[in-house]
Every structure is written in C-alpha cells, then in structure tokens.
PDB file of N, CA and C in Angstrom:
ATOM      1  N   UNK A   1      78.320 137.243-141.630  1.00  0.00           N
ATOM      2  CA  UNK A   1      77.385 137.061-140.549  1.00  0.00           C
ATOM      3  C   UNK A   1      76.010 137.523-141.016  1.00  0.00           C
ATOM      4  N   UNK A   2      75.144 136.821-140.413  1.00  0.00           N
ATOM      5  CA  UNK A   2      73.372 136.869-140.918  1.00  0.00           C
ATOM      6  C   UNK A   2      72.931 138.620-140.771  1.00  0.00           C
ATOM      7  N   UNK A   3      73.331 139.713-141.258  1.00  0.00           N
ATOM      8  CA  UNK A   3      72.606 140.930-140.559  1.00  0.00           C
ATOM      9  C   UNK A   3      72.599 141.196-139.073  1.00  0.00           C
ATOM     10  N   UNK A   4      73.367 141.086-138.785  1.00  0.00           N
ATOM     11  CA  UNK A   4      73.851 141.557-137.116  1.00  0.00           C
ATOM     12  C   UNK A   4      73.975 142.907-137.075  1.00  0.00           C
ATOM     13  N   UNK A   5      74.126 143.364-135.444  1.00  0.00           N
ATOM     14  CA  UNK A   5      74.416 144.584-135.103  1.00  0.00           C
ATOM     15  C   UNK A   5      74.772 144.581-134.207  1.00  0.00           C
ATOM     16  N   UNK A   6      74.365 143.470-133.238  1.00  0.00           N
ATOM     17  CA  UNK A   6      74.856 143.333-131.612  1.00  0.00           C
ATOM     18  C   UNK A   6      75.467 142.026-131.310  1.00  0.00           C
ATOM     19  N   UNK A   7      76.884 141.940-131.028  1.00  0.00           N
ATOM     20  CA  UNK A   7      76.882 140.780-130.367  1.00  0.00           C
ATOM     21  C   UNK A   7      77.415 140.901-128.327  1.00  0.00           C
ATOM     22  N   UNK A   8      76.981 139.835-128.360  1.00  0.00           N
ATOM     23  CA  UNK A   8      77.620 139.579-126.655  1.00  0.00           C
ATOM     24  C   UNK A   8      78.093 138.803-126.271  1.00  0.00           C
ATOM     25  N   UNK A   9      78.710 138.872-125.382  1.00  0.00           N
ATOM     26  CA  UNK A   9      79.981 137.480-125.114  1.00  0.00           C
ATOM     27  C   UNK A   9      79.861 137.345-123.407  1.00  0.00           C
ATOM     28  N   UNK A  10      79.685 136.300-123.228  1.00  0.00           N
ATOM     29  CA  UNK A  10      79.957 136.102-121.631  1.00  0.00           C
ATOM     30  C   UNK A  10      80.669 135.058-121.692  1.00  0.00           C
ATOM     31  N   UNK A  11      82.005 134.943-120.638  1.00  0.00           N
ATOM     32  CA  UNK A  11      82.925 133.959-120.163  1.00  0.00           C
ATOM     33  C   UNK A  11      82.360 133.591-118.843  1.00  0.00           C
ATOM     34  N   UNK A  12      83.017 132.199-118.655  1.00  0.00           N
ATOM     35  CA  UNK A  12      82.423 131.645-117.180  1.00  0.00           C
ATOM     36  C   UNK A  12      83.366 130.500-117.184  1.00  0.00           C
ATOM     37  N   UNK A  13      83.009 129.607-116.154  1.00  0.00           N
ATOM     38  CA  UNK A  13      84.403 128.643-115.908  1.00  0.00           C
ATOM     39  C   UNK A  13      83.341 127.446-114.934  1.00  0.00           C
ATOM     40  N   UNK A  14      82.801 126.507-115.237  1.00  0.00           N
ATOM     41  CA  UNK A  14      81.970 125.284-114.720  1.00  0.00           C
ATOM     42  C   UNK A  14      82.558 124.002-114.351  1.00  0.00           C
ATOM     43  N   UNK A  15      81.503 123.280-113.234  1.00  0.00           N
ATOM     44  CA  UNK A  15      82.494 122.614-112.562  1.00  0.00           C
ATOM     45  C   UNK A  15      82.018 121.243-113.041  1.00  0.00           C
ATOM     46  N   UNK A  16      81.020 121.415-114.139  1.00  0.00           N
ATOM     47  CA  UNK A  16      80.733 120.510-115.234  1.00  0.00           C
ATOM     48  C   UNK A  16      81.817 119.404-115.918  1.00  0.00           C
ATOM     49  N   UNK A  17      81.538 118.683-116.405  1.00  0.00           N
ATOM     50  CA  UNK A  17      82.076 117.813-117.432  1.00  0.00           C
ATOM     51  C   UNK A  17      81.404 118.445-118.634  1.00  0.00           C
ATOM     52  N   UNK A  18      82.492 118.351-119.690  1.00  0.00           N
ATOM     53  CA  UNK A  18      82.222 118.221-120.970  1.00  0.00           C
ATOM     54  C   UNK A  18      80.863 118.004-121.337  1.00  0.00           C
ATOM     55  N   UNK A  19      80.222 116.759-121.161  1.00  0.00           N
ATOM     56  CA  UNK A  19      79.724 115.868-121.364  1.00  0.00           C
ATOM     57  C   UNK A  19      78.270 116.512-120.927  1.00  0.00           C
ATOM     58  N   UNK A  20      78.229 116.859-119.636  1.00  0.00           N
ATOM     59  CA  UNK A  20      77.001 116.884-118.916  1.00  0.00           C
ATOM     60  C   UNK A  20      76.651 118.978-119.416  1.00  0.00           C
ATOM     61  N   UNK A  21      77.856 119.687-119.978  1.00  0.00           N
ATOM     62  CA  UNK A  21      77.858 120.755-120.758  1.00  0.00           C
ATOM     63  C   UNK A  21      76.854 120.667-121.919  1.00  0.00           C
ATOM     64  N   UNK A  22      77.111 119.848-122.917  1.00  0.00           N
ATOM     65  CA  UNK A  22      76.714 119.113-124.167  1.00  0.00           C
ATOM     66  C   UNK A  22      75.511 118.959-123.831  1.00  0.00           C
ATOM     67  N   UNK A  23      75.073 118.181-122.795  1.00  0.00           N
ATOM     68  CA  UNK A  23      73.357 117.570-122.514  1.00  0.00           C
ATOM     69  C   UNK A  23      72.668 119.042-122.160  1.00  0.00           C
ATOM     70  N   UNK A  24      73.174 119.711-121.404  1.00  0.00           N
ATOM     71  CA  UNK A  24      72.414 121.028-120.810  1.00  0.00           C
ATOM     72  C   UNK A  24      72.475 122.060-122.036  1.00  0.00           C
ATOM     73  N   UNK A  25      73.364 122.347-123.105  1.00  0.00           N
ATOM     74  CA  UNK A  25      73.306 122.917-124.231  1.00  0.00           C
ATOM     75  C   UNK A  25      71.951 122.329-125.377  1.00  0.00           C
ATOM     76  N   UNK A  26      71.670 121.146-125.257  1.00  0.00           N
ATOM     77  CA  UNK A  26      70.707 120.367-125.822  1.00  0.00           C
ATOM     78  C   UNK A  26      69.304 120.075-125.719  1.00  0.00           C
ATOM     79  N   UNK A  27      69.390 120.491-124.442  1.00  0.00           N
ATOM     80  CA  UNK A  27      68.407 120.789-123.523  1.00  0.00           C
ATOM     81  C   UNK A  27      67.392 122.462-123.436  1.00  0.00           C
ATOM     82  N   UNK A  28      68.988 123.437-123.853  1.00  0.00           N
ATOM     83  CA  UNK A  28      68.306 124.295-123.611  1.00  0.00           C
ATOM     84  C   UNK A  28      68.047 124.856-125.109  1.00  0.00           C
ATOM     85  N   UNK A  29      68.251 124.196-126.097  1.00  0.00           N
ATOM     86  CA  UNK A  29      68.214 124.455-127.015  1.00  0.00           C
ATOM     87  C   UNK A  29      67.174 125.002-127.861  1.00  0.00           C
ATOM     88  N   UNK A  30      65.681 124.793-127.482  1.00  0.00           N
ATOM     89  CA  UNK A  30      64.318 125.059-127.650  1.00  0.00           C
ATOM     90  C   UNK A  30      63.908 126.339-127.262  1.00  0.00           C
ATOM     91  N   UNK A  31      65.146 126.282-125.663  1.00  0.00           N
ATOM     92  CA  UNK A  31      64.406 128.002-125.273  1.00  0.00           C
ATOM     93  C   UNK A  31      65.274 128.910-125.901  1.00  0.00           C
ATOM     94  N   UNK A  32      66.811 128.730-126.461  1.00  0.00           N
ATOM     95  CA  UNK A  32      67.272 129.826-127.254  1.00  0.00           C
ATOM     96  C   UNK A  32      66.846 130.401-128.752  1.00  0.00           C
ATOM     97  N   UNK A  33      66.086 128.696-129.308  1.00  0.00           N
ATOM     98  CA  UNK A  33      65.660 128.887-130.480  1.00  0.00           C
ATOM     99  C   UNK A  33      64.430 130.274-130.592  1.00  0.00           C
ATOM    100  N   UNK A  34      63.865 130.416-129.272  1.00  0.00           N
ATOM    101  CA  UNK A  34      62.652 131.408-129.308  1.00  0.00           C
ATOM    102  C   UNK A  34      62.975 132.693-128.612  1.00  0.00           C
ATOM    103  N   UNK A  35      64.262 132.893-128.295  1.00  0.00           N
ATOM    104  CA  UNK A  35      64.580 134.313-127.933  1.00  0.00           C
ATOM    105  C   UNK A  35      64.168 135.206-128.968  1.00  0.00           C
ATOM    106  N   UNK A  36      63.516 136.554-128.472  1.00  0.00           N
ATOM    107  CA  UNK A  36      63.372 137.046-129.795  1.00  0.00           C
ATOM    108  C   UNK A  36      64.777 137.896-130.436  1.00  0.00           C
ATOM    109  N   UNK A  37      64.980 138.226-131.910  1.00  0.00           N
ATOM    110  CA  UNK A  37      66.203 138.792-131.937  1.00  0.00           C
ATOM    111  C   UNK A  37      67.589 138.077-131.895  1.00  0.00           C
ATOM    112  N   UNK A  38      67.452 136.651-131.496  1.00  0.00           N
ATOM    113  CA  UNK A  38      68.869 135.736-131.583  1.00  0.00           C
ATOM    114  C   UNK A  38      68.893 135.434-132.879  1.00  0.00           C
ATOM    115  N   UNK A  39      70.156 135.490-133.449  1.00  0.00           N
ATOM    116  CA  UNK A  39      70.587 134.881-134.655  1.00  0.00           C
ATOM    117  C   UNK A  39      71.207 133.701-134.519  1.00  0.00           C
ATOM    118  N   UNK A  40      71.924 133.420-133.857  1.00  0.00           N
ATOM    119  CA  UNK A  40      72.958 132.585-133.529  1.00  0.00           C
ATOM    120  C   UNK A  40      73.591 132.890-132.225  1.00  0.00           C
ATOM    121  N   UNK A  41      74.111 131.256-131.890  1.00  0.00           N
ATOM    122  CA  UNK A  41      74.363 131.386-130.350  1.00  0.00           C
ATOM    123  C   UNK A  41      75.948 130.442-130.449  1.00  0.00           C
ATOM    124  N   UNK A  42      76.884 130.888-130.245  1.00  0.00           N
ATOM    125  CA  UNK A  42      78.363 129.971-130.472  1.00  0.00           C
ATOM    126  C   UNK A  42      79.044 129.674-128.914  1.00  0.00           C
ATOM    127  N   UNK A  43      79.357 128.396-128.240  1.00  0.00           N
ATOM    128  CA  UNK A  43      79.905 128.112-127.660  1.00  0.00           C
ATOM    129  C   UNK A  43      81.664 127.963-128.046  1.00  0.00           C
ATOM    130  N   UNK A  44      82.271 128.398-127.036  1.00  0.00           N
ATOM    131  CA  UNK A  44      84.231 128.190-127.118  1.00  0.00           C
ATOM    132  C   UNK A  44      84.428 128.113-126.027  1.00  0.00           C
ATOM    133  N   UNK A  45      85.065 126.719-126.000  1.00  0.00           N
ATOM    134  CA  UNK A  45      86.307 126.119-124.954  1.00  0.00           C
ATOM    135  C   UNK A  45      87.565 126.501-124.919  1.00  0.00           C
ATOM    136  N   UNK A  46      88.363 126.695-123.741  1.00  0.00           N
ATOM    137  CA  UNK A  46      89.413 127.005-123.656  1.00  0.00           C
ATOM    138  C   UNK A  46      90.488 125.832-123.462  1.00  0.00           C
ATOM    139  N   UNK A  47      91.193 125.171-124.168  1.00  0.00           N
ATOM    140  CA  UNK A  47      91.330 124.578-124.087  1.00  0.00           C
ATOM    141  C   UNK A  47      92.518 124.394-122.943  1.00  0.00           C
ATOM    142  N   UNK A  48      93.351 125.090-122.926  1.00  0.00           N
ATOM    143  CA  UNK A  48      94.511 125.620-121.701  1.00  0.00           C
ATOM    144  C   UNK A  48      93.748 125.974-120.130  1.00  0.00           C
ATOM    145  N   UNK A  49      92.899 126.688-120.527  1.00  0.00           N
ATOM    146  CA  UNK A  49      92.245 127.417-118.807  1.00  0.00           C
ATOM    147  C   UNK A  49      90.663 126.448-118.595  1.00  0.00           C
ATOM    148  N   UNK A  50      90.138 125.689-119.884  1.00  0.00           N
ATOM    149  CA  UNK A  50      89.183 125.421-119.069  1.00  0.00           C
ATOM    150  C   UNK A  50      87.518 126.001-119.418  1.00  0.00           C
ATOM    151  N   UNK A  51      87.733 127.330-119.685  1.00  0.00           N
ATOM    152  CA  UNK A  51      87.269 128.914-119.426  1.00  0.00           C
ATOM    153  C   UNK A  51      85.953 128.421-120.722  1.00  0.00           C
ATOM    154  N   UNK A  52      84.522 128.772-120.658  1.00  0.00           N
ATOM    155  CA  UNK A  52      83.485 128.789-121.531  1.00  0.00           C
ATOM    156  C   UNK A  52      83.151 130.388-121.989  1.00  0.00           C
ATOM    157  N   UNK A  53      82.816 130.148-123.154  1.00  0.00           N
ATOM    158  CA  UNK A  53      82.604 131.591-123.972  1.00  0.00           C
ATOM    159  C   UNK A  53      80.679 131.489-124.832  1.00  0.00           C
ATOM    160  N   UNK A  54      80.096 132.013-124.162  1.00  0.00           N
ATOM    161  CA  UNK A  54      78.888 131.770-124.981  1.00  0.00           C
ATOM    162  C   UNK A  54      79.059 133.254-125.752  1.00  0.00           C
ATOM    163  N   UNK A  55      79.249 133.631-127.331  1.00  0.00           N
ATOM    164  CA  UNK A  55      79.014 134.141-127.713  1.00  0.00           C
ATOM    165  C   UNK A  55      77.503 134.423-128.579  1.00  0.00           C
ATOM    166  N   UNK A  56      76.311 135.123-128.440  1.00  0.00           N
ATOM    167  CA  UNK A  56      75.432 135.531-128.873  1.00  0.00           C
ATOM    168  C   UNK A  56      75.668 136.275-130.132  1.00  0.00           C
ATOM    169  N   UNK A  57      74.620 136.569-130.809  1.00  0.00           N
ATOM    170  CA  UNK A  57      74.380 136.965-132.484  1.00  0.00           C
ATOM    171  C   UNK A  57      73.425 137.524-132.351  1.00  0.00           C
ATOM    172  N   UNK A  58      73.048 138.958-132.218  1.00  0.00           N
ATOM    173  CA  UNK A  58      72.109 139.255-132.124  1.00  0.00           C
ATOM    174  C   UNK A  58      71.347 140.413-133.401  1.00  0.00           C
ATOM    175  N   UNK A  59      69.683 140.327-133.706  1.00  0.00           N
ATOM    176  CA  UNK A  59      69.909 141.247-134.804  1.00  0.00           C
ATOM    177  C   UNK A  59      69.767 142.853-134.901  1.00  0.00           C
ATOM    178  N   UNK A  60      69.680 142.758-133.559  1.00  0.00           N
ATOM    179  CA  UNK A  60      69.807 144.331-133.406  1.00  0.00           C
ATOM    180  C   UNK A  60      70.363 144.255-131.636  1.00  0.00           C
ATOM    181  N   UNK A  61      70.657 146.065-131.333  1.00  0.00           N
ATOM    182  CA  UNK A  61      70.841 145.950-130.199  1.00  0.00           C
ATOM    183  C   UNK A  61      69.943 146.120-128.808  1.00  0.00           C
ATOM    184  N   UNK A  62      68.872 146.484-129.184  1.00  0.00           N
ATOM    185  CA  UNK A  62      67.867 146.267-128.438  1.00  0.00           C
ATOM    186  C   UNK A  62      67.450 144.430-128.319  1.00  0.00           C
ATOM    187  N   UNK A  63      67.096 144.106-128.896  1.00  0.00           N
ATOM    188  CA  UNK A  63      66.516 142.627-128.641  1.00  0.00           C
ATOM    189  C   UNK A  63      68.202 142.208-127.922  1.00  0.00           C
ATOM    190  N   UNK A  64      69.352 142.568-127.717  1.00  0.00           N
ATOM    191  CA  UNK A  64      70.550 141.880-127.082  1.00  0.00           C
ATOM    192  C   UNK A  64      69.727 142.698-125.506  1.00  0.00           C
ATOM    193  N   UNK A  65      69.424 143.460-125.551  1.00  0.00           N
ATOM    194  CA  UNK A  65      69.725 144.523-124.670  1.00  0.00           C
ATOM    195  C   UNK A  65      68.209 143.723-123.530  1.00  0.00           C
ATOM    196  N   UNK A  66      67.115 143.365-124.466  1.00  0.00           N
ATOM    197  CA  UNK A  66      65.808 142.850-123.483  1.00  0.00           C
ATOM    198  C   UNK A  66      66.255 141.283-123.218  1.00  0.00           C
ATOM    199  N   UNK A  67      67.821 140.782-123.733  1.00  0.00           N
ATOM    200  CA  UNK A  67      67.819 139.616-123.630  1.00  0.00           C
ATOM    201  C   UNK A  67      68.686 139.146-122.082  1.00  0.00           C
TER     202      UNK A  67
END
C-alpha cells in the first residue's frame, strides 16, 4: 500500500442499481480526486447481502480524521 496510516471503511446498503452506483461513482470522481490526504478510494459489493463497502486510503490520520 502507497504509505498509509489511516484507513476507513463505511458499509451501507442502497436502493440503487448497479448501474446508476457506477454513474454516481463517476461522477463523483473529481471531488475525491481533491480530498486532501486520500490515497485511494476502493469500492466492495456484497455479493450475498447486497451490502456496499467504501473503503478509504488515507495518508495519515488526521487528513482521515478532517475528512
């Protein structure tokens, strides 16, 4: 992993399609690129429950912490 120190994980469960997930991930893609302190940002599907996982990469724990 790129020099990390913080990561964060939030689960959630949307009443989205796939599809219209994908467009709004694409969309928001410009404003995660300029968080300050993001390294990387990983989406996981559940494939049994459904269930979304945005895991964050962050490079320290302060910039997770103002995020």
């Amino acid at each position: 992993m790129k020099n990390s120190e913080s990561v964060l994980s939030v689960k959630f469960n949307s009443t989205h399609s796939y599809e219209k997930l994908m467009n709004i991930c694409e969309e928001d893609l410009e404003i995660f690129r300029s968080v300050p302190g993001l390294i990387q940002k990983y989406y996981v599907i559940e494939e049994t429950t459904g269930a979304i996982s945005g895991i964050y990469v962050f490079k320290n724990k302060n910039a997770k912490e103002t995020f």
